[in-house]
N, C-alpha and C. Protein backbone atom coordinates (compact mmCIF):
# COMPACT_ATOMS: atom_id res chain seq x y z
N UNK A 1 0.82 -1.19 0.00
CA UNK A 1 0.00 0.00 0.00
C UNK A 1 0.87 1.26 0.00
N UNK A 2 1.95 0.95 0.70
CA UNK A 2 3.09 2.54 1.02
C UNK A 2 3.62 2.12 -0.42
N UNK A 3 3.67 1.46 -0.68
CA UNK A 3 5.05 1.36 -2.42
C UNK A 3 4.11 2.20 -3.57
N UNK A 4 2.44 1.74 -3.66
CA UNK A 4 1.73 2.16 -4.46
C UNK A 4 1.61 3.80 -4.13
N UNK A 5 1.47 4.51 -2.91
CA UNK A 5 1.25 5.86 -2.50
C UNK A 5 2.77 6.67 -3.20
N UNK A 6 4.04 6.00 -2.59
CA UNK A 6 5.24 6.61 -3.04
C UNK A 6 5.15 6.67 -4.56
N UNK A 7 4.88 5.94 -5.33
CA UNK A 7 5.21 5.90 -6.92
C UNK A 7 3.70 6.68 -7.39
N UNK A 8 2.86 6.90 -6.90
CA UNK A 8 1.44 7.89 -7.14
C UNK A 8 2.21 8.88 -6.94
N UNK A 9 2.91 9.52 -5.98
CA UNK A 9 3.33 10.70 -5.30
C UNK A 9 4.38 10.96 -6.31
N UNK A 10 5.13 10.50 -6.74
CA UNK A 10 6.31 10.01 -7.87
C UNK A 10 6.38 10.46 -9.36
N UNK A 11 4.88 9.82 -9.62
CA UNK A 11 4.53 10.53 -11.16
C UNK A 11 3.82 11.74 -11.08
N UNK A 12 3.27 11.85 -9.95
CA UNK A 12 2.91 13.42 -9.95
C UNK A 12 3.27 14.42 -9.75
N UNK A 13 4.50 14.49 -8.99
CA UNK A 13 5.42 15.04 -8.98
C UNK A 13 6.33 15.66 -9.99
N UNK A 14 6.44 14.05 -11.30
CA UNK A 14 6.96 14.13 -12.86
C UNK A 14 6.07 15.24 -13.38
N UNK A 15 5.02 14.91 -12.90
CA UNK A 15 3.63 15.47 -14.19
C UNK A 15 3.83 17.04 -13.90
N UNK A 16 3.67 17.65 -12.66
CA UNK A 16 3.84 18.83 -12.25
C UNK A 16 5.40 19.56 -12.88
N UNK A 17 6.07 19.07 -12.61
CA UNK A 17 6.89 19.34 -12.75
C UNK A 17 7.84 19.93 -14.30
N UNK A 18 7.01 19.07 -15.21
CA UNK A 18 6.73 18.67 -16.82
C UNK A 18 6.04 19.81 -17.36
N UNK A 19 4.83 20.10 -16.32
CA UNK A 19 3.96 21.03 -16.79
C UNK A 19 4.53 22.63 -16.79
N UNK A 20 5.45 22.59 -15.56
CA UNK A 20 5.96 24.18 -14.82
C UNK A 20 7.17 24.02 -15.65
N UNK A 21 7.78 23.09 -16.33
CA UNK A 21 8.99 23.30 -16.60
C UNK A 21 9.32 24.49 -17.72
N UNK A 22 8.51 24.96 -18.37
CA UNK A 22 8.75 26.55 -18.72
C UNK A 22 8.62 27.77 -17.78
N UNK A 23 7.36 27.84 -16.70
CA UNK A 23 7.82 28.78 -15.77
C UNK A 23 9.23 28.90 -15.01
N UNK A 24 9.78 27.52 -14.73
CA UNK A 24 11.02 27.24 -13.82
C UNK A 24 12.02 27.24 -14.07
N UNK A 25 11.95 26.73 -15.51
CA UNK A 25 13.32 27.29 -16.69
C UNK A 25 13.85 28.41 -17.13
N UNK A 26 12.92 29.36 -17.97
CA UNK A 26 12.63 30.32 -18.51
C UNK A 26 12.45 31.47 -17.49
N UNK A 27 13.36 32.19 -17.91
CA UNK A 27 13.52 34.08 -16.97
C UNK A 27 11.83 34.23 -17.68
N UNK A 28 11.42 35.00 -16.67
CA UNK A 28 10.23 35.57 -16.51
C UNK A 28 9.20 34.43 -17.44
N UNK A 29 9.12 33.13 -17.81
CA UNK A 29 8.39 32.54 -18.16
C UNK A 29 6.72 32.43 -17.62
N UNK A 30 5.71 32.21 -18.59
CA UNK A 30 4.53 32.59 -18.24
C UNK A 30 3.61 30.99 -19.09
N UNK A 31 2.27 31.07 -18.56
CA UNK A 31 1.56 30.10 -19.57
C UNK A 31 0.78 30.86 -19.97
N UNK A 32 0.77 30.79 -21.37
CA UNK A 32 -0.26 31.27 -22.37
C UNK A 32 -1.53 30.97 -21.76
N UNK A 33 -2.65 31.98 -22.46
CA UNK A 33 -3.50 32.33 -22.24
C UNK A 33 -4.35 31.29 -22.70
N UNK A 34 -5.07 30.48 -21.78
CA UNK A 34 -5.86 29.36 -21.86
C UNK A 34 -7.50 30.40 -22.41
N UNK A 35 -7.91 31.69 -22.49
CA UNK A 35 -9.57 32.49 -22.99
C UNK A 35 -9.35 32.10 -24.08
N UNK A 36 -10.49 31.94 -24.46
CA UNK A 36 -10.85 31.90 -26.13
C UNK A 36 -11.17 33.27 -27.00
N UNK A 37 -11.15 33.97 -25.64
CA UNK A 37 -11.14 35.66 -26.40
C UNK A 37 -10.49 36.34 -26.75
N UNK A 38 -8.96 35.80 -26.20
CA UNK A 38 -7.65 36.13 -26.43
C UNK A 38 -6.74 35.13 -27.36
N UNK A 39 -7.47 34.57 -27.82
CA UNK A 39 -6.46 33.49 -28.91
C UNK A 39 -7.07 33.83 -30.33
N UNK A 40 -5.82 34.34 -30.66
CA UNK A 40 -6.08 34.73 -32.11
C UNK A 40 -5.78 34.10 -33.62
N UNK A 41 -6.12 32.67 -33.25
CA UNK A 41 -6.22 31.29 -34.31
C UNK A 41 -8.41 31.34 -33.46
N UNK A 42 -8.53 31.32 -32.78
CA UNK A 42 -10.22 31.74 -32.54
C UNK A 42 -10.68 32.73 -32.96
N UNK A 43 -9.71 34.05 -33.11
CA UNK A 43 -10.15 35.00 -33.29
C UNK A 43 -10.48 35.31 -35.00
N UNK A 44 -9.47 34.47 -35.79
CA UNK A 44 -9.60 34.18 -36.99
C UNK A 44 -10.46 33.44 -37.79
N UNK A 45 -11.17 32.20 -36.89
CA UNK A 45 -12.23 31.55 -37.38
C UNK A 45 -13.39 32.05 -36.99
N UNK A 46 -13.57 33.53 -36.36
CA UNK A 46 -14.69 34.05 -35.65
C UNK A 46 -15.15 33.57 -34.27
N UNK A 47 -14.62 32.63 -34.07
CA UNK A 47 -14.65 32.33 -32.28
C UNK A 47 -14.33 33.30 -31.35
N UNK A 48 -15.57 33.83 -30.67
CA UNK A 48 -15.36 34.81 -29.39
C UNK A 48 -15.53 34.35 -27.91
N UNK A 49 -15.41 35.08 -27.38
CA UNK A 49 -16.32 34.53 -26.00
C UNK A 49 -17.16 34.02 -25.54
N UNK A 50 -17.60 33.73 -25.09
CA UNK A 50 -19.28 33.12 -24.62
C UNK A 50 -20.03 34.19 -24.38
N UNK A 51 -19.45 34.84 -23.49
CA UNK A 51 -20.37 36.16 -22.78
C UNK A 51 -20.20 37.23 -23.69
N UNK A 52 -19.12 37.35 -24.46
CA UNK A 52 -19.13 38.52 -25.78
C UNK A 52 -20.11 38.11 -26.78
N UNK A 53 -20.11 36.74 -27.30
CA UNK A 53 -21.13 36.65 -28.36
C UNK A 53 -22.75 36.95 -27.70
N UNK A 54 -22.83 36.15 -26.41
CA UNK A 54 -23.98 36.27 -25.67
C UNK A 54 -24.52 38.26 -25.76
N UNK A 55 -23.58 38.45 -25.40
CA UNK A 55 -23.94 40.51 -25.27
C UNK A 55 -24.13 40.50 -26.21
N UNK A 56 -23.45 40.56 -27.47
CA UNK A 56 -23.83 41.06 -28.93
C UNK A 56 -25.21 40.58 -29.35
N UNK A 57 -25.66 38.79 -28.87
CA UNK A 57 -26.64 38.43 -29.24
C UNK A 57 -28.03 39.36 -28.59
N UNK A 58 -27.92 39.79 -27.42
CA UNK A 58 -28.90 40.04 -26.63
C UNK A 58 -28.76 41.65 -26.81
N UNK A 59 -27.65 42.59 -27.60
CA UNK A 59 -28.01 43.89 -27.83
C UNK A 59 -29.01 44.80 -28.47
N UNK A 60 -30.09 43.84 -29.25
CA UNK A 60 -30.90 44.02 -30.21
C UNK A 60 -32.35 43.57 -29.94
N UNK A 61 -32.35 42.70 -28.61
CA UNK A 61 -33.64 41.42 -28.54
C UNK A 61 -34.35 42.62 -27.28
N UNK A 62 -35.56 43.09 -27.50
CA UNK A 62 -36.40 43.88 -26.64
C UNK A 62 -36.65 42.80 -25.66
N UNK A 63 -36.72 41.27 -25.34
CA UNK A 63 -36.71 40.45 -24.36
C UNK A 63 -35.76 40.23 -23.54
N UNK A 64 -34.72 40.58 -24.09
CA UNK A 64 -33.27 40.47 -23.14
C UNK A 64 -33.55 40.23 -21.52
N UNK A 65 -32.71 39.36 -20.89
CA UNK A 65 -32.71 39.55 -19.75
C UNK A 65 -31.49 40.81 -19.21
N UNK A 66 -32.01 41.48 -18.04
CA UNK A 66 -31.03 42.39 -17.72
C UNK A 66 -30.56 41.19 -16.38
N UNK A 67 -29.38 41.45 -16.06
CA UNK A 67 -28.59 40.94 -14.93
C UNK A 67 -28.34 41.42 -13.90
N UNK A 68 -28.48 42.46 -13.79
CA UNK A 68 -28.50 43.41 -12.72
C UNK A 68 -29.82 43.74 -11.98
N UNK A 69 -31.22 43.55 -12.65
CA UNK A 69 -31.86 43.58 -12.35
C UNK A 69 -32.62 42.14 -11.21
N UNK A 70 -31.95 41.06 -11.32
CA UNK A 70 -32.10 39.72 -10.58
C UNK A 70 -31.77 39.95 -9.28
């Protein structure tokens, strides 16, 4: 049971480690921007936001829900 916990603890450790290895390497290293509002291979196929397309959809509809009003 302790051999299986150490080697769990082991590869996750790898995995983490794998993942940060550009922040930890790299002077001032960063991870790219996981929004879809900010990726501009989305921004090229017309893919926006959720809540940006949602506003644009609902700027025109006299039913709109307001949000502020809830």
């Amino acid at each position: 049971m302790l051999k299986t916990i150490i080697i769990s603890a082991a590869i996750l450790g790898v995995g983490i480690l794998g993942m940060c290895a550009r922040i930890i390497l790299k002077k001032n290293g960063t991870f790219h921007s996981q929004d879809v509002g900010q990726s501009k291979a989305m921004h090229d196929r017309g893919v926006g936001c959720t809540r940006s397309q949602d506003r644009q959809a609902q700027r025109g509809n006299p039913l709109r829900l307001n949000v502020n009003d809830l």
